[in-house]
PDB file of N, CA and C in Angstrom:
ATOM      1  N   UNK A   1      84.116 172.375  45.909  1.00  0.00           N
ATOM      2  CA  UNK A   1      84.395 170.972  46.163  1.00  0.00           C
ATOM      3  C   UNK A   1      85.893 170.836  46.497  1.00  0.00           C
ATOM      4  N   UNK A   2      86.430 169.879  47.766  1.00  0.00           N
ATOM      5  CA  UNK A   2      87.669 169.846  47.758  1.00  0.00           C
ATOM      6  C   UNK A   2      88.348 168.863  46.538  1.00  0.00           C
ATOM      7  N   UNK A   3      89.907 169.301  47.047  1.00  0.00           N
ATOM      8  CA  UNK A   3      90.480 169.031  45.865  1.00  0.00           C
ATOM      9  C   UNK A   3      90.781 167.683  45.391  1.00  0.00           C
ATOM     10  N   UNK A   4      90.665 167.092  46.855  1.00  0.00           N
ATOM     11  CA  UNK A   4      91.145 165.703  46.573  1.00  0.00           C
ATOM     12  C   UNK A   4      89.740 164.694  46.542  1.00  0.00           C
ATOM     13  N   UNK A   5      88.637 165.331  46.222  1.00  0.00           N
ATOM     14  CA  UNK A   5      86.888 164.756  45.650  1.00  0.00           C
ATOM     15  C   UNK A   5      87.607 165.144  43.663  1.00  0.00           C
ATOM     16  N   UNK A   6      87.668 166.262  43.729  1.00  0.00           N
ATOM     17  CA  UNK A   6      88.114 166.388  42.402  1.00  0.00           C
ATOM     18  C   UNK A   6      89.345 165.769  41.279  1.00  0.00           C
ATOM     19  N   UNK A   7      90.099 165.465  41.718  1.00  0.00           N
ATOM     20  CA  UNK A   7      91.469 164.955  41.347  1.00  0.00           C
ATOM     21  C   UNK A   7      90.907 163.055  40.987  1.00  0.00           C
ATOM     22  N   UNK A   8      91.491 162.594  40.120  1.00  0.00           N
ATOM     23  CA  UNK A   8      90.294 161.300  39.399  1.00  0.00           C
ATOM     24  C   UNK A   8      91.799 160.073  40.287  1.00  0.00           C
ATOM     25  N   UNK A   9      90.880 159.654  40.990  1.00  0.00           N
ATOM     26  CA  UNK A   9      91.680 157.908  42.054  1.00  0.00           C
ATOM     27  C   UNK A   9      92.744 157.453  40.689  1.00  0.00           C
ATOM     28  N   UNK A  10      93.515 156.823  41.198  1.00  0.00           N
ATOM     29  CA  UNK A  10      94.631 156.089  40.537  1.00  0.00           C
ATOM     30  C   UNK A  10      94.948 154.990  41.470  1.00  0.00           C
ATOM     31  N   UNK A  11      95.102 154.466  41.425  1.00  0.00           N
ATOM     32  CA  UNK A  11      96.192 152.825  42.174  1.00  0.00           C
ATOM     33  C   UNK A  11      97.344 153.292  41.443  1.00  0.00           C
ATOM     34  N   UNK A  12      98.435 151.935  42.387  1.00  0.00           N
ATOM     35  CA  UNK A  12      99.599 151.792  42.044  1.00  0.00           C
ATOM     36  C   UNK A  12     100.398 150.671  41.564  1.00  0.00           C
ATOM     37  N   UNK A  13     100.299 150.081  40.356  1.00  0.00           N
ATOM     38  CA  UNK A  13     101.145 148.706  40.371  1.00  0.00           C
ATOM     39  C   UNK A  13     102.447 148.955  39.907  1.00  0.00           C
ATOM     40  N   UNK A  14     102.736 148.084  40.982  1.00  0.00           N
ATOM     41  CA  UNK A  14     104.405 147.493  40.722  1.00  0.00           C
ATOM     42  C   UNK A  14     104.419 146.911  39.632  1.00  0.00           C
ATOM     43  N   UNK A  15     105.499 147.011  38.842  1.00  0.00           N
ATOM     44  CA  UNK A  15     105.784 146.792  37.599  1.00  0.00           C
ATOM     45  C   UNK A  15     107.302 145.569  37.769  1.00  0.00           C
ATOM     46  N   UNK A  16     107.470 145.413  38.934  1.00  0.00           N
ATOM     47  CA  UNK A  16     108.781 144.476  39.696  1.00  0.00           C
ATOM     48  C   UNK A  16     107.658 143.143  40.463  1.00  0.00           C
ATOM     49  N   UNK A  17     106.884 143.232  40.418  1.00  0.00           N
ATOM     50  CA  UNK A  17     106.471 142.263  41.169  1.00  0.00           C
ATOM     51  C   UNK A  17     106.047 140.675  40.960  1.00  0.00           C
ATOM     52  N   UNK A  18     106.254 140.240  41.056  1.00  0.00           N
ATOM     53  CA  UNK A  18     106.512 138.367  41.021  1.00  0.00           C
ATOM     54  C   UNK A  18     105.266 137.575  41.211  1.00  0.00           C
ATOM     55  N   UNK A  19     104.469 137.300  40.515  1.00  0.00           N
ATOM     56  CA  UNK A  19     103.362 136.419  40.318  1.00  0.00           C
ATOM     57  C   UNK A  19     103.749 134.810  40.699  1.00  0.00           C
ATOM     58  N   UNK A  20     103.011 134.310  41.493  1.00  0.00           N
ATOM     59  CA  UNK A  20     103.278 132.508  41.476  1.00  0.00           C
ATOM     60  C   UNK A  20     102.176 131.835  41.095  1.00  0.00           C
ATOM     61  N   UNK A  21     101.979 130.973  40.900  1.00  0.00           N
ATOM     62  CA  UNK A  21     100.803 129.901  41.000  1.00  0.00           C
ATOM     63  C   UNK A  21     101.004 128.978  42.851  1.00  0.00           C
ATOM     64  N   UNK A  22      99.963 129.499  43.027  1.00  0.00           N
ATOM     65  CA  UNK A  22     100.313 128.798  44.934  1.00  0.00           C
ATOM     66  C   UNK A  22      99.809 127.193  44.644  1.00  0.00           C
ATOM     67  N   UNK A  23     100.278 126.480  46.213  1.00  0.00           N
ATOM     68  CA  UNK A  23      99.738 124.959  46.007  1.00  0.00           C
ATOM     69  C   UNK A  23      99.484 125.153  47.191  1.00  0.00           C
ATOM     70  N   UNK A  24      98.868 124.422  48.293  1.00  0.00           N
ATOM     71  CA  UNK A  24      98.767 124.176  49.566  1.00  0.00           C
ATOM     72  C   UNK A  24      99.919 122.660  50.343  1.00  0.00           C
ATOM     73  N   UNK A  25     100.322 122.327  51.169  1.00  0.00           N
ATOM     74  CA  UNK A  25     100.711 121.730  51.140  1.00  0.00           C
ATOM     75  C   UNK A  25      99.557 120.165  51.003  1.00  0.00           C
ATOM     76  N   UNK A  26      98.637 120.395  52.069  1.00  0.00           N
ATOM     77  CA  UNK A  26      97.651 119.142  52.099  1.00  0.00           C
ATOM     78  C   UNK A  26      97.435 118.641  50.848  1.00  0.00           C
ATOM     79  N   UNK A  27      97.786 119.613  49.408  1.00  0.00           N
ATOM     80  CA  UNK A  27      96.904 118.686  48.374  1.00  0.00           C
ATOM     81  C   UNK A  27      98.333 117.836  48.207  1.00  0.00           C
ATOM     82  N   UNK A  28      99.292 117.840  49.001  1.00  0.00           N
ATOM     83  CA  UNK A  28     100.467 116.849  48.204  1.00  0.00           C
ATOM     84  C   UNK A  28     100.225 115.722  48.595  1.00  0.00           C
ATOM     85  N   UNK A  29      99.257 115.413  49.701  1.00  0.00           N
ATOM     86  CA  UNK A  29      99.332 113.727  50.000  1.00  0.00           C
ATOM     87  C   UNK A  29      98.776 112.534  48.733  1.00  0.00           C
ATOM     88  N   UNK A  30      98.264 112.943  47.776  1.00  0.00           N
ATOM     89  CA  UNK A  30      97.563 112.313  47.122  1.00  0.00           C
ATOM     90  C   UNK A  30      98.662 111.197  46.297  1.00  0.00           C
ATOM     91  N   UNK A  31      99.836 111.681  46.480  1.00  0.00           N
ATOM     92  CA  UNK A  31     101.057 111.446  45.640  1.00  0.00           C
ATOM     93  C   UNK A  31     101.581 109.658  46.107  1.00  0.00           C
ATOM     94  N   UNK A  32     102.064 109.409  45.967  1.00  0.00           N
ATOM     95  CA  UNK A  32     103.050 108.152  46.394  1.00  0.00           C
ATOM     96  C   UNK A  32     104.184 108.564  47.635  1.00  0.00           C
ATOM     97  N   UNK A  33     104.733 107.819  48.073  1.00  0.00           N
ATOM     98  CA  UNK A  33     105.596 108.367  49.452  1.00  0.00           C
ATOM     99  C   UNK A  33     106.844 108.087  48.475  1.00  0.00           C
ATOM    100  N   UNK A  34     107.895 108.948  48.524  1.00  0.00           N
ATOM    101  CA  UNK A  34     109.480 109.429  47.783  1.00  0.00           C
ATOM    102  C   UNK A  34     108.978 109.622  46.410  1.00  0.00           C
ATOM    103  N   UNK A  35     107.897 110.234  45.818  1.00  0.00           N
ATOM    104  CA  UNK A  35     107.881 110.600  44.512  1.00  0.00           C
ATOM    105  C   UNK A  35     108.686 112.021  44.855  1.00  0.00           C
ATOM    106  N   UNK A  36     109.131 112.539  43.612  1.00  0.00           N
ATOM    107  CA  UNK A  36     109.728 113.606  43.246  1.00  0.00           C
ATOM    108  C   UNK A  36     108.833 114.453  42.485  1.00  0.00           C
ATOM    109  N   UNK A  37     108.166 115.392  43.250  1.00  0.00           N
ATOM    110  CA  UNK A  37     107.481 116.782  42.385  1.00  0.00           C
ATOM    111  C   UNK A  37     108.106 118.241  41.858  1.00  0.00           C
ATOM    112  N   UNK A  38     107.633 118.457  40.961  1.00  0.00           N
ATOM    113  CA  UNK A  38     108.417 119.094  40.230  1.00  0.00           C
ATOM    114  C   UNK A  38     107.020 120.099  39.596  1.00  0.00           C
ATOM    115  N   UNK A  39     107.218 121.170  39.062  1.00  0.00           N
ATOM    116  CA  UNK A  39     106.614 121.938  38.361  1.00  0.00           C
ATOM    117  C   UNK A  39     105.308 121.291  37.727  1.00  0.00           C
ATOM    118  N   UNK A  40     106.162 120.625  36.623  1.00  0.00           N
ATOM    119  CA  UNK A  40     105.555 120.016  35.694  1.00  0.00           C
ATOM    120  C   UNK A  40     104.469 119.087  35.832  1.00  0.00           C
ATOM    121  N   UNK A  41     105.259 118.448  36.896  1.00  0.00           N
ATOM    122  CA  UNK A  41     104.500 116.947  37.221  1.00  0.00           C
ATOM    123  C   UNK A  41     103.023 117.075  37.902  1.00  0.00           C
ATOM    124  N   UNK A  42     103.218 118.186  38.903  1.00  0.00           N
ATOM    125  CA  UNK A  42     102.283 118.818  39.367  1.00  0.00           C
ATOM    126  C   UNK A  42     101.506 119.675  38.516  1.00  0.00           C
ATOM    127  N   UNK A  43     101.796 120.263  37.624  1.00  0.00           N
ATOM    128  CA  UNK A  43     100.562 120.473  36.497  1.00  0.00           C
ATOM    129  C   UNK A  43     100.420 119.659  35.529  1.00  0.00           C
ATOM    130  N   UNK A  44     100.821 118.261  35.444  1.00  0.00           N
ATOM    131  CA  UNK A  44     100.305 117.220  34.509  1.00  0.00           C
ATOM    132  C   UNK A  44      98.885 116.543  35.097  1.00  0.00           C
ATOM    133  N   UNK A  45      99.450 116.444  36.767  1.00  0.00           N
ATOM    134  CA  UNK A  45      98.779 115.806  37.786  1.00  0.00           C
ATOM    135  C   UNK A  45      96.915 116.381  38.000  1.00  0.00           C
ATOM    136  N   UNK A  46      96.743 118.151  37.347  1.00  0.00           N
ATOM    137  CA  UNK A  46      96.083 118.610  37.654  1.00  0.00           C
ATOM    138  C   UNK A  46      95.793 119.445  38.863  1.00  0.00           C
ATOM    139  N   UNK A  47      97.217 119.783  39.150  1.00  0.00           N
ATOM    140  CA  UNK A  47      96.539 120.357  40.650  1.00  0.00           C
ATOM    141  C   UNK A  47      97.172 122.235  40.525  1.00  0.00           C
ATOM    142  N   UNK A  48      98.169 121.937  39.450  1.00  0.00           N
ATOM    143  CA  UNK A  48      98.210 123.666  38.881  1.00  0.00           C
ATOM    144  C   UNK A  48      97.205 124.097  37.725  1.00  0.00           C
ATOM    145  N   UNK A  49      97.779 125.176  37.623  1.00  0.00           N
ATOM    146  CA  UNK A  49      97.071 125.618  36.036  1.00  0.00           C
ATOM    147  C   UNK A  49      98.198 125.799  35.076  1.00  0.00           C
ATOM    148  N   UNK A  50      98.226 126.138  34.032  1.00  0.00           N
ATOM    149  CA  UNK A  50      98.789 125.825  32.875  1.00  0.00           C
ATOM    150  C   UNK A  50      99.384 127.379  32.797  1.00  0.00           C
ATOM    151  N   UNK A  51     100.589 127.838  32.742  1.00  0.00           N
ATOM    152  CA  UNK A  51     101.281 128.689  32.402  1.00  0.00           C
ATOM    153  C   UNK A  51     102.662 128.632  33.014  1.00  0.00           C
ATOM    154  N   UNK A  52     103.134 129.857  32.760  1.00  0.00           N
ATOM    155  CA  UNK A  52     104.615 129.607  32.869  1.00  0.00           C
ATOM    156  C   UNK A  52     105.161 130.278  34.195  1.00  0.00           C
ATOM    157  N   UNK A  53     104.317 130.980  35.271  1.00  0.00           N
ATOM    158  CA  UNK A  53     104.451 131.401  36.344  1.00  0.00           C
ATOM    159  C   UNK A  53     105.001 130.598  37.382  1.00  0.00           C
ATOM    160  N   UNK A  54     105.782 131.319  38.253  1.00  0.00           N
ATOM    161  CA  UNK A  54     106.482 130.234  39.020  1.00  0.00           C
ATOM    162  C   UNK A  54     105.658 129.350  39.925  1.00  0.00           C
ATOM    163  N   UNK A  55     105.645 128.419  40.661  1.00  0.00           N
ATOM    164  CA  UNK A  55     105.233 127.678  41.734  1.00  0.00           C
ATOM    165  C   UNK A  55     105.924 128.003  43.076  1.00  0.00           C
ATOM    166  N   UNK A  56     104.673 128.445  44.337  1.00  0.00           N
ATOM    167  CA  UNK A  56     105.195 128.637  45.782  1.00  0.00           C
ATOM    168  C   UNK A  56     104.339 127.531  46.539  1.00  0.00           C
ATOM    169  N   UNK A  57     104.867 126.998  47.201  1.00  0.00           N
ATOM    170  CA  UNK A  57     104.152 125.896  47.670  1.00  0.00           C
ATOM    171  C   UNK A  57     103.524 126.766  49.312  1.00  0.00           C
ATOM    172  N   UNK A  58     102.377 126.416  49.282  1.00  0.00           N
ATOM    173  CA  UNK A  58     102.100 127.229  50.529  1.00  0.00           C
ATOM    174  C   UNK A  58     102.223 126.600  52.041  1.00  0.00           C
ATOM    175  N   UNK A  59     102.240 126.913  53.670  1.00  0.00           N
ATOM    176  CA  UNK A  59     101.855 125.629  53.969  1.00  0.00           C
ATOM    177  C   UNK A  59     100.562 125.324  54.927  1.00  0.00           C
ATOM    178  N   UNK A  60      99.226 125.173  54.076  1.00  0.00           N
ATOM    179  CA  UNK A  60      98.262 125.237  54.851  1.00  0.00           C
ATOM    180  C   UNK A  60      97.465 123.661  54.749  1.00  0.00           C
ATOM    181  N   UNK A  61      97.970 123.135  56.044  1.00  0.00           N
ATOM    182  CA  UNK A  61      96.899 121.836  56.158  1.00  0.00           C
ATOM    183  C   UNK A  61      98.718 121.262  56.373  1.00  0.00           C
ATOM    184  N   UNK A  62      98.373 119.588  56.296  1.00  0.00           N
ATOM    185  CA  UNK A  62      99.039 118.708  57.277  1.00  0.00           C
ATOM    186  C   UNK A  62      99.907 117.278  55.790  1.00  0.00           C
ATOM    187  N   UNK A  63     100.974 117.611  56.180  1.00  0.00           N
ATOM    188  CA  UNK A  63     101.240 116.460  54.755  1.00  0.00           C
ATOM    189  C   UNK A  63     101.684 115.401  55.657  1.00  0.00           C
ATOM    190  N   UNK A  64     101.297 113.944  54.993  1.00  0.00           N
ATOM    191  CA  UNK A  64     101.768 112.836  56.303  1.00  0.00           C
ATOM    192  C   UNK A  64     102.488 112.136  55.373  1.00  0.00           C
ATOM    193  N   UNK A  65     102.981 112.153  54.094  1.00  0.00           N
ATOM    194  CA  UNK A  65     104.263 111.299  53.389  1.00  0.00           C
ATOM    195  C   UNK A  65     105.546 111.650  53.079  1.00  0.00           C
ATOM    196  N   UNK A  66     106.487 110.925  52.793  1.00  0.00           N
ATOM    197  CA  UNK A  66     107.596 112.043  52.630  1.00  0.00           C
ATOM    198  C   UNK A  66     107.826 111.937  51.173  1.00  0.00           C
ATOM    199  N   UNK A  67     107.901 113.505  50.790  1.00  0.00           N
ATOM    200  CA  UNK A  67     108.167 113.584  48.982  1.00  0.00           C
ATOM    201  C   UNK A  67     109.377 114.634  48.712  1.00  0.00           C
ATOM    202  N   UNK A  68     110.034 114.559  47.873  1.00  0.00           N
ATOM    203  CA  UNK A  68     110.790 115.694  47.533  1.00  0.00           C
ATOM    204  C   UNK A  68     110.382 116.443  46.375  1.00  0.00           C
ATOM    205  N   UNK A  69     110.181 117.622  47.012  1.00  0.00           N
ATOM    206  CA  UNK A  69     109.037 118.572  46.132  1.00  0.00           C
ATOM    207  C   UNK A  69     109.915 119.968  45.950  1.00  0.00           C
ATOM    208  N   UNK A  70     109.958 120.109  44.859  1.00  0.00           N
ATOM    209  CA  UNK A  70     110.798 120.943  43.638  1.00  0.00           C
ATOM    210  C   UNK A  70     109.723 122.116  43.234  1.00  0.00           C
ATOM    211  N   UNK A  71     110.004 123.342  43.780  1.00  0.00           N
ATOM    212  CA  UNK A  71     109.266 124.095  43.298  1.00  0.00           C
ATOM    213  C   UNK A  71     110.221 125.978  43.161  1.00  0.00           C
ATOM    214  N   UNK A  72     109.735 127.102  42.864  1.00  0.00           N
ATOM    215  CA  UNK A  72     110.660 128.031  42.826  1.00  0.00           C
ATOM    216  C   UNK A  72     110.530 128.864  44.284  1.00  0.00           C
ATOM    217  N   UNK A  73     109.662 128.536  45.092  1.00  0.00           N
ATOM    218  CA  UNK A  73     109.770 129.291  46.419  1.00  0.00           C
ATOM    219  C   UNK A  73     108.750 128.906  47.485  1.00  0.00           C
ATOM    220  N   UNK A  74     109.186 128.721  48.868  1.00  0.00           N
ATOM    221  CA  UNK A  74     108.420 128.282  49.982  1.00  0.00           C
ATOM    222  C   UNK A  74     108.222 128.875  51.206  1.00  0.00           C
ATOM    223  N   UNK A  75     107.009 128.726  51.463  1.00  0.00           N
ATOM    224  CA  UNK A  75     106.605 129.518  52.938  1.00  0.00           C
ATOM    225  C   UNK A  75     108.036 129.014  54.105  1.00  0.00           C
ATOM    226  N   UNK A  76     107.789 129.175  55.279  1.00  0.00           N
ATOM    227  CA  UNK A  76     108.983 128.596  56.159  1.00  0.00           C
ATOM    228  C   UNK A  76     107.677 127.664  56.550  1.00  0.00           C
ATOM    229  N   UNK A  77     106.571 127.474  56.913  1.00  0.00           N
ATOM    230  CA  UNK A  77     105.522 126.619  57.239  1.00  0.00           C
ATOM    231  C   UNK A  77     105.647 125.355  56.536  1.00  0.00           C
ATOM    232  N   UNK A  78     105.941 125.979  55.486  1.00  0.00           N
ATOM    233  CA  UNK A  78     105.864 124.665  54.547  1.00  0.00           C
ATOM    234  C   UNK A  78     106.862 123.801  54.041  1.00  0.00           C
ATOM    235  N   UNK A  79     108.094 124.495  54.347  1.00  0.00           N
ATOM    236  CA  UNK A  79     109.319 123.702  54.679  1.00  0.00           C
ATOM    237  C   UNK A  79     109.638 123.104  55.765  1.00  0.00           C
ATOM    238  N   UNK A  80     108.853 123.773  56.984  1.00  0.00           N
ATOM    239  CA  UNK A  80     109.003 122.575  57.769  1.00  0.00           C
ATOM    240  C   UNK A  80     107.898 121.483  58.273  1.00  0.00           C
ATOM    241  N   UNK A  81     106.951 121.737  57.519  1.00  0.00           N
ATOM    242  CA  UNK A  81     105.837 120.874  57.547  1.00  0.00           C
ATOM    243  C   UNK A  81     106.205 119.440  56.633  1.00  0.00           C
ATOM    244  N   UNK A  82     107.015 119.717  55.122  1.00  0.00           N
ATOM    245  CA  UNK A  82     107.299 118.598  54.488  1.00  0.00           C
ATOM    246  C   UNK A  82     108.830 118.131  54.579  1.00  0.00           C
ATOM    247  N   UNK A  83     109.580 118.902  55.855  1.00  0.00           N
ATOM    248  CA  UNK A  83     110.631 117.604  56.510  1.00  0.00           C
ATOM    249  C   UNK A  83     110.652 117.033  57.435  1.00  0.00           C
ATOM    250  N   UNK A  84     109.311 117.398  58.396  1.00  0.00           N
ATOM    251  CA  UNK A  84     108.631 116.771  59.460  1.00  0.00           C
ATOM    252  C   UNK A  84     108.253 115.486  58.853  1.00  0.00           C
ATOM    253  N   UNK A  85     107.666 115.797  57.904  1.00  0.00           N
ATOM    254  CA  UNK A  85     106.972 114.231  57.210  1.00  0.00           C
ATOM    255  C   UNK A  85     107.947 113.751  56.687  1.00  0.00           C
ATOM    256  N   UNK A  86     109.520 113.856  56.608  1.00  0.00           N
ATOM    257  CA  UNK A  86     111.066 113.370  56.087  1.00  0.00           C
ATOM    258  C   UNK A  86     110.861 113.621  54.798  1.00  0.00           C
ATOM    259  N   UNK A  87     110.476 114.802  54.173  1.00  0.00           N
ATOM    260  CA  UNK A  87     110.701 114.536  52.653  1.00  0.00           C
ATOM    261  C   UNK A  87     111.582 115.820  52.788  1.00  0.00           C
ATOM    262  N   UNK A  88     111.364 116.175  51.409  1.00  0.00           N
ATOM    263  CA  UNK A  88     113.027 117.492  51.722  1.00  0.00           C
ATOM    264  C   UNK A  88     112.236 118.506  50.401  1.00  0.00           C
ATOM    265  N   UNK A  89     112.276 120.107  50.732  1.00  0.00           N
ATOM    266  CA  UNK A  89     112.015 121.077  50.136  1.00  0.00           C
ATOM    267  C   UNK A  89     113.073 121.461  49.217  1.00  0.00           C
ATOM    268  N   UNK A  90     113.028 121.679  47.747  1.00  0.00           N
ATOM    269  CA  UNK A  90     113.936 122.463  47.111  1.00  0.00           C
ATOM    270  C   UNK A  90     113.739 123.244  46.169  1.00  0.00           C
ATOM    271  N   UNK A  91     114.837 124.630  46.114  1.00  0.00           N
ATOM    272  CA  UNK A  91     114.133 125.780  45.558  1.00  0.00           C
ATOM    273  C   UNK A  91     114.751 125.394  44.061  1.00  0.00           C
ATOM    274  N   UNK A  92     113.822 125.942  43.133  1.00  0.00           N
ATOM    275  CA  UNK A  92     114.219 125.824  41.700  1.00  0.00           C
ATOM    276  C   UNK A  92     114.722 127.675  41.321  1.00  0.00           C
ATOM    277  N   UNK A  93     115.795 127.943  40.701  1.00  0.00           N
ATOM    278  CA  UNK A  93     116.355 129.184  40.193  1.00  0.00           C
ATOM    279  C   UNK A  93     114.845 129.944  39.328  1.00  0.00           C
TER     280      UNK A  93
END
């Protein structure tokens, strides 16, 4: 039998790698026009899940209000999808 049938599979995880909780942008319309989103607010709201992983806002689908939305990292889609609609993207540390 060759050797590499014999030798037992392994994967590889990164032990550096950065977990988020994603959002889409479309679910932000539900909001008020100049609310301020934030982490939190957005998992009070129900639209995250509950832990301490960062938030990336993704940008798939169409936002038509303008909000300033506070999160720790963003597609380039999705930064310019929510200052098209005049609201303004910002990264949290």
């Amino acid at each position: 039998m060759p050797l590499h049938r014999r030798l037992p599979k392994r994967g590889f995880t990164n032990i550096f790698r950065t977990e988020y909780r994603t959002l889409n942008v479309d679910r932000l319309n539900r909001f008020e026009a100049g609310s301020e989103l934030t982490p939190e607010s957005l998992q009070a709201s129900g639209l995250l899940r509950k832990g301490k992983l960062g938030v990336k806002i993704l940008g798939n689908g169409e936002i038509k209000i303008a909000l300033t939305v506070k999160a720790h990292k963003f597609t380039k889609a999705a930064v310019q999808k929510i200052e098209a609609a005049g609201g303004k993207a910002e990264v949290l540390s």
